[in-house]
C-alpha atoms as a PDB file:
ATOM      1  CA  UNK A   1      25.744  -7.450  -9.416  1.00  0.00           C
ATOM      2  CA  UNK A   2      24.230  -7.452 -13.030  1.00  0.00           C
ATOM      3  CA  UNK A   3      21.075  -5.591 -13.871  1.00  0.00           C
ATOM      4  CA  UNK A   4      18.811  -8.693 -14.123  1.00  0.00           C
ATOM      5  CA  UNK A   5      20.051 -10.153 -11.092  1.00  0.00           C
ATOM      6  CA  UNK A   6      19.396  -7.083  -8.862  1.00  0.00           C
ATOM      7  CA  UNK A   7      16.060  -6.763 -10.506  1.00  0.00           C
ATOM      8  CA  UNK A   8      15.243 -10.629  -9.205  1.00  0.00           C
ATOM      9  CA  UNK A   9      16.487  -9.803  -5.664  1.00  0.00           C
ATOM     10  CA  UNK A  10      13.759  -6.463  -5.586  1.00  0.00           C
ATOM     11  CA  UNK A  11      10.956  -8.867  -7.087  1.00  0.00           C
ATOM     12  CA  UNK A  12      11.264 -11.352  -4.345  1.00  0.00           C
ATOM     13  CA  UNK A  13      11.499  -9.169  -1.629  1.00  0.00           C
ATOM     14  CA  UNK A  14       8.239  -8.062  -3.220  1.00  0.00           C
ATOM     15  CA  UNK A  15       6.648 -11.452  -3.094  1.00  0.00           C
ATOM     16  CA  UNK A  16       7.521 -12.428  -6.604  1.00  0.00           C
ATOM     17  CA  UNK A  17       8.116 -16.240  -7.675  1.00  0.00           C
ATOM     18  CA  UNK A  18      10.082 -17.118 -10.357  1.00  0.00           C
ATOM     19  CA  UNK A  19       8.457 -18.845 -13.863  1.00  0.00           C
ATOM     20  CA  UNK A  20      10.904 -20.128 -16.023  1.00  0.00           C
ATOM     21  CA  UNK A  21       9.479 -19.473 -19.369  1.00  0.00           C
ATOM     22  CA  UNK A  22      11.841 -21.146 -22.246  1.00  0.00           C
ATOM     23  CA  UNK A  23      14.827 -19.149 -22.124  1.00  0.00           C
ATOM     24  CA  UNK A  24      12.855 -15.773 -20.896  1.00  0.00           C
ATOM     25  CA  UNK A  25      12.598 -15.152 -17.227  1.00  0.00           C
ATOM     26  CA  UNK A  26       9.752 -14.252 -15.906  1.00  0.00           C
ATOM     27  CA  UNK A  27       8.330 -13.523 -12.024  1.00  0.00           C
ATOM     28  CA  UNK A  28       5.011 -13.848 -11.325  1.00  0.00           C
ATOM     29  CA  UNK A  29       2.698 -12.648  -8.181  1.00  0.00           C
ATOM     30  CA  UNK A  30      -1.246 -13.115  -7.824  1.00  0.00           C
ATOM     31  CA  UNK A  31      -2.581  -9.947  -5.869  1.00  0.00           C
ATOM     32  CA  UNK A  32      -6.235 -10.406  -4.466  1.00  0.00           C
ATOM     33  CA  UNK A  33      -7.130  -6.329  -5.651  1.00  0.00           C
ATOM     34  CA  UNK A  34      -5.008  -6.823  -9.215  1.00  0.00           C
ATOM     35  CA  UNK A  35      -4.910 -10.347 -10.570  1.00  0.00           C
ATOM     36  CA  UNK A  36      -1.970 -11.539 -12.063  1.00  0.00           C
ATOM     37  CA  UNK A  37       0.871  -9.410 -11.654  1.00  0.00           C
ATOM     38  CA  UNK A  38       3.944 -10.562 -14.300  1.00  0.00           C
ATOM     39  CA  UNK A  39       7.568  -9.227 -14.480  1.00  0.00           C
ATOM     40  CA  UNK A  40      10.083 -10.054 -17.552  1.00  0.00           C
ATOM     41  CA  UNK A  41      13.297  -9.618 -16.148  1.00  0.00           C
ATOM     42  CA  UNK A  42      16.002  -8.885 -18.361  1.00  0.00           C
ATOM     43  CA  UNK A  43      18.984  -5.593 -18.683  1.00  0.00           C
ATOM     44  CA  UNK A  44      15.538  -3.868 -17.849  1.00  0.00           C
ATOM     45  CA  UNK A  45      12.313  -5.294 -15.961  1.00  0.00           C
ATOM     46  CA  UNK A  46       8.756  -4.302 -17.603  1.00  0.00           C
ATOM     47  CA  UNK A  47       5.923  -5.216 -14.956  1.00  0.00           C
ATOM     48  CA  UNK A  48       2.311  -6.028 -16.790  1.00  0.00           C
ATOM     49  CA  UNK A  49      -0.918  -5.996 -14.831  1.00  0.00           C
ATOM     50  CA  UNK A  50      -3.038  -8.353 -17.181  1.00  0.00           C
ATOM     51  CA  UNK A  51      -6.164  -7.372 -16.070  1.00  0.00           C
ATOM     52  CA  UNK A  52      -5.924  -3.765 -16.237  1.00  0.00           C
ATOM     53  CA  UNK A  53      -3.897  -3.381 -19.121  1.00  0.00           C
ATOM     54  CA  UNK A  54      -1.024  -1.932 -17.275  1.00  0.00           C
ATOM     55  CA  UNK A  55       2.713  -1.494 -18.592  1.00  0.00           C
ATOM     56  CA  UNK A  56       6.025  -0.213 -17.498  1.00  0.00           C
ATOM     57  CA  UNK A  57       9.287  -0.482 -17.518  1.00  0.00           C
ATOM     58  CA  UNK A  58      12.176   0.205 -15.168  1.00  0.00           C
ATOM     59  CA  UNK A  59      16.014   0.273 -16.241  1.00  0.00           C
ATOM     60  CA  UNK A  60      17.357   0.564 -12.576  1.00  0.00           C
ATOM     61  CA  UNK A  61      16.422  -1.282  -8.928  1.00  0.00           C
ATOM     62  CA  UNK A  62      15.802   1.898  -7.095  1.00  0.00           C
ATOM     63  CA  UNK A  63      13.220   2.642  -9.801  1.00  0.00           C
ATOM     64  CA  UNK A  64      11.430  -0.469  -9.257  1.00  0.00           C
ATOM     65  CA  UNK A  65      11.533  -0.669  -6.058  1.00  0.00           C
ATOM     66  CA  UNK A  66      10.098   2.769  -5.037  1.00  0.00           C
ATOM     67  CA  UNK A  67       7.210   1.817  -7.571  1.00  0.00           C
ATOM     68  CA  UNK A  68       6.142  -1.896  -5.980  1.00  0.00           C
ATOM     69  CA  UNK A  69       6.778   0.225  -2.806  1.00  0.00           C
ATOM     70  CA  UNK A  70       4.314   2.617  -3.483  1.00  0.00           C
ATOM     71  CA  UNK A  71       1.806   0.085  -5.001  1.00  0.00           C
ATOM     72  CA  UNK A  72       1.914  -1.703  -2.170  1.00  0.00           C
ATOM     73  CA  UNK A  73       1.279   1.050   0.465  1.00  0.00           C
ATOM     74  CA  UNK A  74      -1.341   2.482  -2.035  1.00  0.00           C
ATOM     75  CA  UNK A  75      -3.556  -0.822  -2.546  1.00  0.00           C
ATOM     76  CA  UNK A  76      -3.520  -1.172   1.283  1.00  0.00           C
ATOM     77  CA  UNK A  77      -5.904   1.469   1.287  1.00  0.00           C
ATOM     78  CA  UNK A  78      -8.516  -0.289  -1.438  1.00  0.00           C
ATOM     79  CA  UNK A  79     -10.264  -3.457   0.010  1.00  0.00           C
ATOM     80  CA  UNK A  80     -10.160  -6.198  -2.138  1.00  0.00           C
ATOM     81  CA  UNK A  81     -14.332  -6.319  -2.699  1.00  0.00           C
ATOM     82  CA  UNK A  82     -13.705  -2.774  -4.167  1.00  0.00           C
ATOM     83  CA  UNK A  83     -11.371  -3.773  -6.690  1.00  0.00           C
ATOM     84  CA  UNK A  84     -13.616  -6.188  -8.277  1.00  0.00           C
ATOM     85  CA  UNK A  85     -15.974  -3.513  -8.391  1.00  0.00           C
ATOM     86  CA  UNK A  86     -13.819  -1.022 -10.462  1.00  0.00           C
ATOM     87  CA  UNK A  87     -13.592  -1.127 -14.073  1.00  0.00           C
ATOM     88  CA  UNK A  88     -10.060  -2.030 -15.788  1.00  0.00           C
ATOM     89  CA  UNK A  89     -10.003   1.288 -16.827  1.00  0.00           C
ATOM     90  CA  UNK A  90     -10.448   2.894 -13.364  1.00  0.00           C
ATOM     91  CA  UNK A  91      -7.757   0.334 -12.442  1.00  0.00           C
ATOM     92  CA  UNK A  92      -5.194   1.208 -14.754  1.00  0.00           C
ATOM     93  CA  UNK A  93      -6.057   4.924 -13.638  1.00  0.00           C
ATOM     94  CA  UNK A  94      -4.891   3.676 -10.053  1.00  0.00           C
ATOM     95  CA  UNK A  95      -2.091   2.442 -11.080  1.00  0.00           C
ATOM     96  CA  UNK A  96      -0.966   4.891 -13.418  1.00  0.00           C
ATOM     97  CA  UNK A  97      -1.507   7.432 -10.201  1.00  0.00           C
ATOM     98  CA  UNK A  98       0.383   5.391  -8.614  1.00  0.00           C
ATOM     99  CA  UNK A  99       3.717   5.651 -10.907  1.00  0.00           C
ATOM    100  CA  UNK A 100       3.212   9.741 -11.412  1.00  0.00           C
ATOM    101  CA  UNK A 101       3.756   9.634  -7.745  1.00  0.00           C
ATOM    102  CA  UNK A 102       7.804   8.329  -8.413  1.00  0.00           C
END
């Protein structure tokens, strides 16, 4: 299985929809706590969180996955009215948290 197309199988397990964007490929999710969540899937994946100003790149599956993983069990603990409260910095903080963790 080639790089890209194990990164597409993590994205949609993830709740990811695919965006065909010209020739780039792109996944897109809407999260109620983060906005628009956006993945460019190539040899490598690099997620973006718009809002917050958020980007990183992952050159494996395992890596991504342990980090949407972890995201996901993290946000479950911030309700989405709190969210809107925080500042994109203090968001990006979060999130940043969030990928020292892997």
């Amino acid at each position: 299985m080639g790089a890209a197309k194990s990164f597409k199988k993590v994205l949609r397990e993830y709740g990811f929809y695919l965006v065909k964007n010209g020739k780039s490929v792109q996944f897109i999710k809407h999260d109620a706590r983060l906005g628009g969540v956006y993945a460019d899937v190539d040899e490598q994946t690099i997620i973006k969180v718009q809002d917050a100003g958020f980007v990183k790149t992952f050159q494996n599956r395992k890596e991504l996955s342990t980090f949407l993983k972890s995201l996901e069990h993290n946000l479950n603990f911030v309700s989405p009215e709190l969210i809107r409260i925080l500042e994109r910095d203090q968001i990006k903080q979060l999130l940043e948290k969030i990928q020292d963790q892997n």
